[in-house]
N, C-alpha and C. Protein backbone atom coordinates (compact mmCIF):
# COMPACT_ATOMS: atom_id res chain seq x y z
N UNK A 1 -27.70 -2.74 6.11
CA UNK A 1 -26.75 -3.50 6.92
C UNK A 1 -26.82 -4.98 6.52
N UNK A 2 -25.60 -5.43 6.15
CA UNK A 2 -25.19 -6.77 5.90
C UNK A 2 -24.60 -7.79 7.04
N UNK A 3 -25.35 -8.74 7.39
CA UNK A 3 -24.58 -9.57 8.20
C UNK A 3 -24.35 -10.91 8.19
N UNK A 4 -23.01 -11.44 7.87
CA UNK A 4 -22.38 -12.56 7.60
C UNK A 4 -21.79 -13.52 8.45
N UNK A 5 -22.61 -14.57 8.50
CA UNK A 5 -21.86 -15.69 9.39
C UNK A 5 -21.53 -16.60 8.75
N UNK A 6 -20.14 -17.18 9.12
CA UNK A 6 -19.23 -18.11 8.63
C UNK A 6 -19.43 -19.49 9.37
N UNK A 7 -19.54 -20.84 8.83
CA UNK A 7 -19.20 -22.34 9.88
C UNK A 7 -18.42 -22.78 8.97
N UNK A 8 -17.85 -23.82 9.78
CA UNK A 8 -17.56 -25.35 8.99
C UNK A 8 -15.92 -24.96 9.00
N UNK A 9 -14.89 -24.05 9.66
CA UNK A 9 -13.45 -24.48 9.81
C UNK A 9 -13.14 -25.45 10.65
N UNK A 10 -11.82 -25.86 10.54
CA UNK A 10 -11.47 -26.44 11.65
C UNK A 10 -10.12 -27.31 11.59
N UNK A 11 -9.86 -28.24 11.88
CA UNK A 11 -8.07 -28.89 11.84
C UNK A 11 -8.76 -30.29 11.08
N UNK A 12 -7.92 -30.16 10.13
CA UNK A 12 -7.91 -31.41 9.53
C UNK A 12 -6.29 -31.69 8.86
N UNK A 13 -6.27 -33.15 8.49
CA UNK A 13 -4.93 -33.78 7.85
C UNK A 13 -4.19 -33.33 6.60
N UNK A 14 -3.31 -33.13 6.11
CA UNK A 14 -3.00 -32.94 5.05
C UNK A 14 -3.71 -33.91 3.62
N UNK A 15 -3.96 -33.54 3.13
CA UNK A 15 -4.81 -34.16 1.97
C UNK A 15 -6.79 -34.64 2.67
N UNK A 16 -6.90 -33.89 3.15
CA UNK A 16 -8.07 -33.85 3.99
C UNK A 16 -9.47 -32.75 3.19
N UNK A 17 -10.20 -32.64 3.58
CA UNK A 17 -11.38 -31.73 2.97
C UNK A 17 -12.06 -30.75 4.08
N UNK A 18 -12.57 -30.02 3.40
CA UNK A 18 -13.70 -28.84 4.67
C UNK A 18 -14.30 -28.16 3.20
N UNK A 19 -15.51 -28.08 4.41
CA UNK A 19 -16.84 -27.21 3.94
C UNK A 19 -17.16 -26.00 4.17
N UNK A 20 -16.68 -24.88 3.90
CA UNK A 20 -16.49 -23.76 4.54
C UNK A 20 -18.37 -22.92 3.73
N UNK A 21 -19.16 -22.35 4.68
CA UNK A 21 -19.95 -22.07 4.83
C UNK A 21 -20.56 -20.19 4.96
N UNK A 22 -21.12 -19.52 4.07
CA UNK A 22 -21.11 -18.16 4.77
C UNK A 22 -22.60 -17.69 4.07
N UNK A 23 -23.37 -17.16 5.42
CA UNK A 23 -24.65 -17.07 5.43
C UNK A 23 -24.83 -15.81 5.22
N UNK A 24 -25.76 -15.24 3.97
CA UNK A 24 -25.65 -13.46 4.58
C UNK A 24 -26.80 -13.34 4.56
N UNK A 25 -27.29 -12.16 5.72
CA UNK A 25 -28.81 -11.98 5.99
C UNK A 25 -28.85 -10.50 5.85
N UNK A 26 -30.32 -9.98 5.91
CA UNK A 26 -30.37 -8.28 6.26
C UNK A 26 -31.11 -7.92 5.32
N UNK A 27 -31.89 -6.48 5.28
CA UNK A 27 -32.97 -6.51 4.89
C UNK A 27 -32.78 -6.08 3.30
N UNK A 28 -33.15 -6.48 2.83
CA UNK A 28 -33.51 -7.00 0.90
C UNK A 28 -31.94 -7.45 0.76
N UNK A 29 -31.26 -8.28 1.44
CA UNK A 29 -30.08 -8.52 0.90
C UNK A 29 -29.97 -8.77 -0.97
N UNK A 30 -28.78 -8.15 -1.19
CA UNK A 30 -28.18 -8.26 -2.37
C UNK A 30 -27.10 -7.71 -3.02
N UNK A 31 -26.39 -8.79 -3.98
CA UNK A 31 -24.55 -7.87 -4.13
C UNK A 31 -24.51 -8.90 -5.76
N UNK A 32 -23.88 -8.49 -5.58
CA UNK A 32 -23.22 -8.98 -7.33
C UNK A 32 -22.07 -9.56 -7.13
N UNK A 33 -21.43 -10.34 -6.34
CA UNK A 33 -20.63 -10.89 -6.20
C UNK A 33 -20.33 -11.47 -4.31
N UNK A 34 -19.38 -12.16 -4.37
CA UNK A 34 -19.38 -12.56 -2.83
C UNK A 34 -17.77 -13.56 -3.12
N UNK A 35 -17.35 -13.34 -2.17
CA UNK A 35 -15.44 -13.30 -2.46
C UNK A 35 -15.15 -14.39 -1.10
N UNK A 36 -14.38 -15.47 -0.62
CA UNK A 36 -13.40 -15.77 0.42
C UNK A 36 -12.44 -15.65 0.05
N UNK A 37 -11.52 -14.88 1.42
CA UNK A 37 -10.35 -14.50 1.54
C UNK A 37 -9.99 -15.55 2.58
N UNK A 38 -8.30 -15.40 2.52
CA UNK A 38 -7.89 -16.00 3.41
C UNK A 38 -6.41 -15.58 4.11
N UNK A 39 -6.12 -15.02 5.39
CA UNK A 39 -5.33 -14.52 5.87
C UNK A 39 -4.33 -15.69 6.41
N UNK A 40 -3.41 -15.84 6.45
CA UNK A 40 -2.54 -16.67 6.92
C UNK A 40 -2.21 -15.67 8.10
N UNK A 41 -0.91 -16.31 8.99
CA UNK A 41 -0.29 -15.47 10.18
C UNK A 41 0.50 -15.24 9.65
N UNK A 42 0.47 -13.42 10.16
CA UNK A 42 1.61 -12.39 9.88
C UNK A 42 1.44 -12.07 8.22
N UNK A 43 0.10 -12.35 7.97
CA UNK A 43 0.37 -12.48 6.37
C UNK A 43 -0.96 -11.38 6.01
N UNK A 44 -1.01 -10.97 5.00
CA UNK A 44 -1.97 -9.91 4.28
C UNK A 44 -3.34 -10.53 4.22
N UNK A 45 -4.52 -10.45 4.06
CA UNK A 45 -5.66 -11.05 3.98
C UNK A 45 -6.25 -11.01 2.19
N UNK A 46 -6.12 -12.50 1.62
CA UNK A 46 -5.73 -11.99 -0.06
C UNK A 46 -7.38 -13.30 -0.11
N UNK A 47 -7.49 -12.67 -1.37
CA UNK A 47 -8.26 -13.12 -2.11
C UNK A 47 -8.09 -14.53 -2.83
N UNK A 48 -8.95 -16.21 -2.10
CA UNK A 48 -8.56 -16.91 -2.39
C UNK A 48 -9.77 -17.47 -3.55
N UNK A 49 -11.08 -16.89 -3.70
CA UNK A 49 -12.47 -17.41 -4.87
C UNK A 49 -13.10 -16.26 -5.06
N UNK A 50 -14.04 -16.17 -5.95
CA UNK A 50 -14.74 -15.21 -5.80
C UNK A 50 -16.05 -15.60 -7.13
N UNK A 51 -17.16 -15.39 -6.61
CA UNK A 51 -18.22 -16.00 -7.58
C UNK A 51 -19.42 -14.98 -7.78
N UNK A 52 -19.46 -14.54 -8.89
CA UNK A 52 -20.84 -13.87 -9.78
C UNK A 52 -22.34 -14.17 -8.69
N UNK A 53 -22.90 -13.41 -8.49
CA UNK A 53 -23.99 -13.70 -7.84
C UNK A 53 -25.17 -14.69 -9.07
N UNK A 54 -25.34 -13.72 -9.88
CA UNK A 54 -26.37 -13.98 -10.68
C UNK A 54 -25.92 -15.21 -11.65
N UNK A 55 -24.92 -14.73 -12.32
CA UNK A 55 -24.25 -15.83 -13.19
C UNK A 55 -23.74 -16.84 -12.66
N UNK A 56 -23.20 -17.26 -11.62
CA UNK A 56 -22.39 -17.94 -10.81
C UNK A 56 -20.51 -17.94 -11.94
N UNK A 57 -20.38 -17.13 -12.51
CA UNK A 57 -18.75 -17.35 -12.93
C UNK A 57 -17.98 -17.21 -11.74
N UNK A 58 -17.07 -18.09 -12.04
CA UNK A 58 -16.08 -18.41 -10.80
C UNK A 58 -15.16 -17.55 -11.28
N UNK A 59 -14.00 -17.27 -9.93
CA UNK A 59 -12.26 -17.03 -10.21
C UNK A 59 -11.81 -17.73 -8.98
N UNK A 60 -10.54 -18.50 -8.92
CA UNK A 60 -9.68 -18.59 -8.51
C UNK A 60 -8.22 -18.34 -8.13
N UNK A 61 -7.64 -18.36 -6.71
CA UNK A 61 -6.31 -17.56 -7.31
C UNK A 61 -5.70 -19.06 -7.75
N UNK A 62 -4.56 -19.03 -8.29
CA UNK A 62 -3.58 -20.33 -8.76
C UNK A 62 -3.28 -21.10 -8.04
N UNK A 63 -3.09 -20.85 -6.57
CA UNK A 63 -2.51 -21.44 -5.99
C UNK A 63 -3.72 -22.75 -4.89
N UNK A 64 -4.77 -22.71 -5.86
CA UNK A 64 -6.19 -23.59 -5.06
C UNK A 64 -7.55 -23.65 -6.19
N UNK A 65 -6.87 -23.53 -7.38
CA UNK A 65 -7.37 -23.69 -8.24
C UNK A 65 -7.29 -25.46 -8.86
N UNK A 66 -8.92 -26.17 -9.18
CA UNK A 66 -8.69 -27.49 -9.44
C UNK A 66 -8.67 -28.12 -7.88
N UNK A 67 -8.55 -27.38 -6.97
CA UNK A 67 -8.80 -28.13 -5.27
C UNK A 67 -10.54 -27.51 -4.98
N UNK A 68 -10.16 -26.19 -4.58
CA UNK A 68 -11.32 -25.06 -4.13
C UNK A 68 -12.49 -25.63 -5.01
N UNK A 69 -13.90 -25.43 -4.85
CA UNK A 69 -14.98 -24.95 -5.49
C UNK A 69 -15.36 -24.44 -4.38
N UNK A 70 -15.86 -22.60 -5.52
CA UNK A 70 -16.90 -22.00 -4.60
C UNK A 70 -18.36 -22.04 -5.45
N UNK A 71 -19.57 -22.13 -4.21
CA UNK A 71 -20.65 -22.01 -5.24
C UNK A 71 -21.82 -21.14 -4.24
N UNK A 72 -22.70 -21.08 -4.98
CA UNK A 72 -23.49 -20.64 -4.09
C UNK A 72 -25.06 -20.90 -4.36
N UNK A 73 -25.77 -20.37 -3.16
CA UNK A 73 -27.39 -21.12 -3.17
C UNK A 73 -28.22 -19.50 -2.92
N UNK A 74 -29.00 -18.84 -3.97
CA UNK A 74 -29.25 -17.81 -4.11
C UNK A 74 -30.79 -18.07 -3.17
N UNK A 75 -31.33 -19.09 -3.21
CA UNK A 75 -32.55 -19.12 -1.91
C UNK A 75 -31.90 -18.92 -0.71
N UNK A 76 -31.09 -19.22 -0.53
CA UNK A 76 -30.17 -19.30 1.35
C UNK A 76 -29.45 -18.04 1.35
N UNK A 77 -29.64 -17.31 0.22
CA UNK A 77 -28.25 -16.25 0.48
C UNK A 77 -26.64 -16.68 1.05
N UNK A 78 -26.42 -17.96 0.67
CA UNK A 78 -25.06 -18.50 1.54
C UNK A 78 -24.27 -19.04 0.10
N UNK A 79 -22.76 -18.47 0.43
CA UNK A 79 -21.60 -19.11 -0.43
C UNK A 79 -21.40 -20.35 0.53
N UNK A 80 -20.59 -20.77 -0.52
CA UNK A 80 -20.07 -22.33 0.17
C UNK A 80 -18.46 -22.08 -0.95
N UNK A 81 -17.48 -22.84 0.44
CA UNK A 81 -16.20 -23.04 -0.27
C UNK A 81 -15.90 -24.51 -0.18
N UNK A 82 -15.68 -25.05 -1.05
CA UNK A 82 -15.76 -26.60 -1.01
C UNK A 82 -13.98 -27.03 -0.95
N UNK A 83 -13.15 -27.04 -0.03
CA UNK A 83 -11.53 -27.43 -0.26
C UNK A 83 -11.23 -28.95 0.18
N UNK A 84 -10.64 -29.61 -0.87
CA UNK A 84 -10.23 -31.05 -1.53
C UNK A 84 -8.53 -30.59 -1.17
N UNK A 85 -8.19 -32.09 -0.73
CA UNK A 85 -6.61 -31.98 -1.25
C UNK A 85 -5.85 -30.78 -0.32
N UNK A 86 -6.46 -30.58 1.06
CA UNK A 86 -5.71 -29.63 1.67
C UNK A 86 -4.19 -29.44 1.99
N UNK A 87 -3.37 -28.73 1.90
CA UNK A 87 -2.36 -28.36 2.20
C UNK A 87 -1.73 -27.54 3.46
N UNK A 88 -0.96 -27.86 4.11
CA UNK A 88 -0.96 -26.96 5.54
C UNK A 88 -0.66 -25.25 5.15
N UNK A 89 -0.35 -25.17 3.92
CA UNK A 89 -0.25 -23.56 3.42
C UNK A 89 -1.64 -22.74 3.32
N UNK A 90 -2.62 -23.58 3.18
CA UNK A 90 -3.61 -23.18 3.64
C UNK A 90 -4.16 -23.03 4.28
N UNK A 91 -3.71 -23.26 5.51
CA UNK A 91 -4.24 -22.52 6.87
C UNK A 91 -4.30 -21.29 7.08
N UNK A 92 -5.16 -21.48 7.99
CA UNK A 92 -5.32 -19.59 8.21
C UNK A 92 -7.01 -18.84 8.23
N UNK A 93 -7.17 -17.92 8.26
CA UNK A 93 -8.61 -17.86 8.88
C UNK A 93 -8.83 -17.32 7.54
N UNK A 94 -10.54 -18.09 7.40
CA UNK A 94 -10.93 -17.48 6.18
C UNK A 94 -12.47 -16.79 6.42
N UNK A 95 -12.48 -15.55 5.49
CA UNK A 95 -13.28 -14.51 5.86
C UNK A 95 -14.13 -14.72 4.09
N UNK A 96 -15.72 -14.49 4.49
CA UNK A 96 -16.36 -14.39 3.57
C UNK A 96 -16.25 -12.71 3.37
N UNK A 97 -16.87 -12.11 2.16
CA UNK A 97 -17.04 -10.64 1.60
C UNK A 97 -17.96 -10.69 0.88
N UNK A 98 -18.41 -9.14 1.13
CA UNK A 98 -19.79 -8.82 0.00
C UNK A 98 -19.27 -7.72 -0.61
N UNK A 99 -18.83 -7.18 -1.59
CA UNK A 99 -18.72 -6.16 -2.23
C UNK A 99 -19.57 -4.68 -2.11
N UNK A 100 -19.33 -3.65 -2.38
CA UNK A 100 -20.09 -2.94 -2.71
C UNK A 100 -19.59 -1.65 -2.33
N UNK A 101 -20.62 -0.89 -1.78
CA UNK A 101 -20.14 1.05 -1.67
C UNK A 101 -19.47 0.63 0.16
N UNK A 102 -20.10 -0.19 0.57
CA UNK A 102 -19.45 -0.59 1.97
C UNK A 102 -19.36 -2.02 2.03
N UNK A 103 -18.26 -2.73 1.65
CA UNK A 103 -17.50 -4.00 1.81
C UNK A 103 -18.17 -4.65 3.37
N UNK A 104 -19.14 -5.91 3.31
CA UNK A 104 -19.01 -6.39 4.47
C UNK A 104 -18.42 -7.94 4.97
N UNK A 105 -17.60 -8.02 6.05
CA UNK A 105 -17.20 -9.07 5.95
C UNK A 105 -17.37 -10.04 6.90
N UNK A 106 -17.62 -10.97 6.84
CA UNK A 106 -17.94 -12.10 7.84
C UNK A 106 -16.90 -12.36 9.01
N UNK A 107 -17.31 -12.95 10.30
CA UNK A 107 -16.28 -13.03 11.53
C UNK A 107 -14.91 -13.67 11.41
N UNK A 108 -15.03 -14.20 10.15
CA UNK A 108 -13.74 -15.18 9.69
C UNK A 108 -13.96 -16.49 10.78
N UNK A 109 -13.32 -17.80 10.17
CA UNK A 109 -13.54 -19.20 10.71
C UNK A 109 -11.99 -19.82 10.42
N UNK A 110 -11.30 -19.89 11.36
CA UNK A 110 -10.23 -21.25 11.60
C UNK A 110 -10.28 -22.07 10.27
N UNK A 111 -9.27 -22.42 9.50
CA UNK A 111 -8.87 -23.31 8.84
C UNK A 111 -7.58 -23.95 8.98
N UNK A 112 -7.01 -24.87 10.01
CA UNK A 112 -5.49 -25.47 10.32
C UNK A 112 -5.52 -26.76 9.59
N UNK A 113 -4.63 -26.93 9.06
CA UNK A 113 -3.97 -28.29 8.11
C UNK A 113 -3.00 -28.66 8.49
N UNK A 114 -2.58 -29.84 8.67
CA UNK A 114 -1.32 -30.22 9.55
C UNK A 114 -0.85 -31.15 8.44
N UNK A 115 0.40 -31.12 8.64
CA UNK A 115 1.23 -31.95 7.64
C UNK A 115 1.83 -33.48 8.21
């Protein structure tokens, strides 16, 4: 059992920043990858980073690529999403993920951008 807690959403300005935060604990945790998504309203829950555990290789989707960095701290077991240059299209709740034979995903955290 995997369990993921998310901090650090919240309302900020257009061209504004957040630290989006996701902790995973549980016993011998480990995954080969670790993903934030981000659901808008009324909208599908899509894949906005996603970073190599071991290697740290990044992906981005296009549309927060050159804003986003994700990275991560393999002592803390925690991703971090680093967003620059916010846009109100990016609002919307964002959910950390762990991959694997059972996908686990974090409570998701508020991200509102106002224009």
């Amino acid at each position: 059992q995997v369990q993921l807690v998310e901090s650090g959403g919240g309302l900020v300005q257009a061209g504004g920043s957040l630290r989006l935060s996701c902790a995973a604990s549980g016993r011998a945790f480990s995954t080969y990858a670790m993903g934030w998504f981000r659901q808008a309203p009324g909208k599908e829950r899509d894949l906005v980073a996603s970073i190599s555990w071991s290697a740290g290789s990044t992906y981005y989707v296009d549309s927060v690529r050159g804003r986003f960095t994700i990275s991560r701290d393999i002592a803390k077991n925690t991703v971090y999403l680093q967003m620059n240059s916010l846009k109100p299209e990016d609002t919307g709740v964002y959910y950390c993920k762990v991959p694997g034979a059972v996908d686990y995903w974090g409570q998701g955290t508020q991200v509102t951008v106002s224009s």
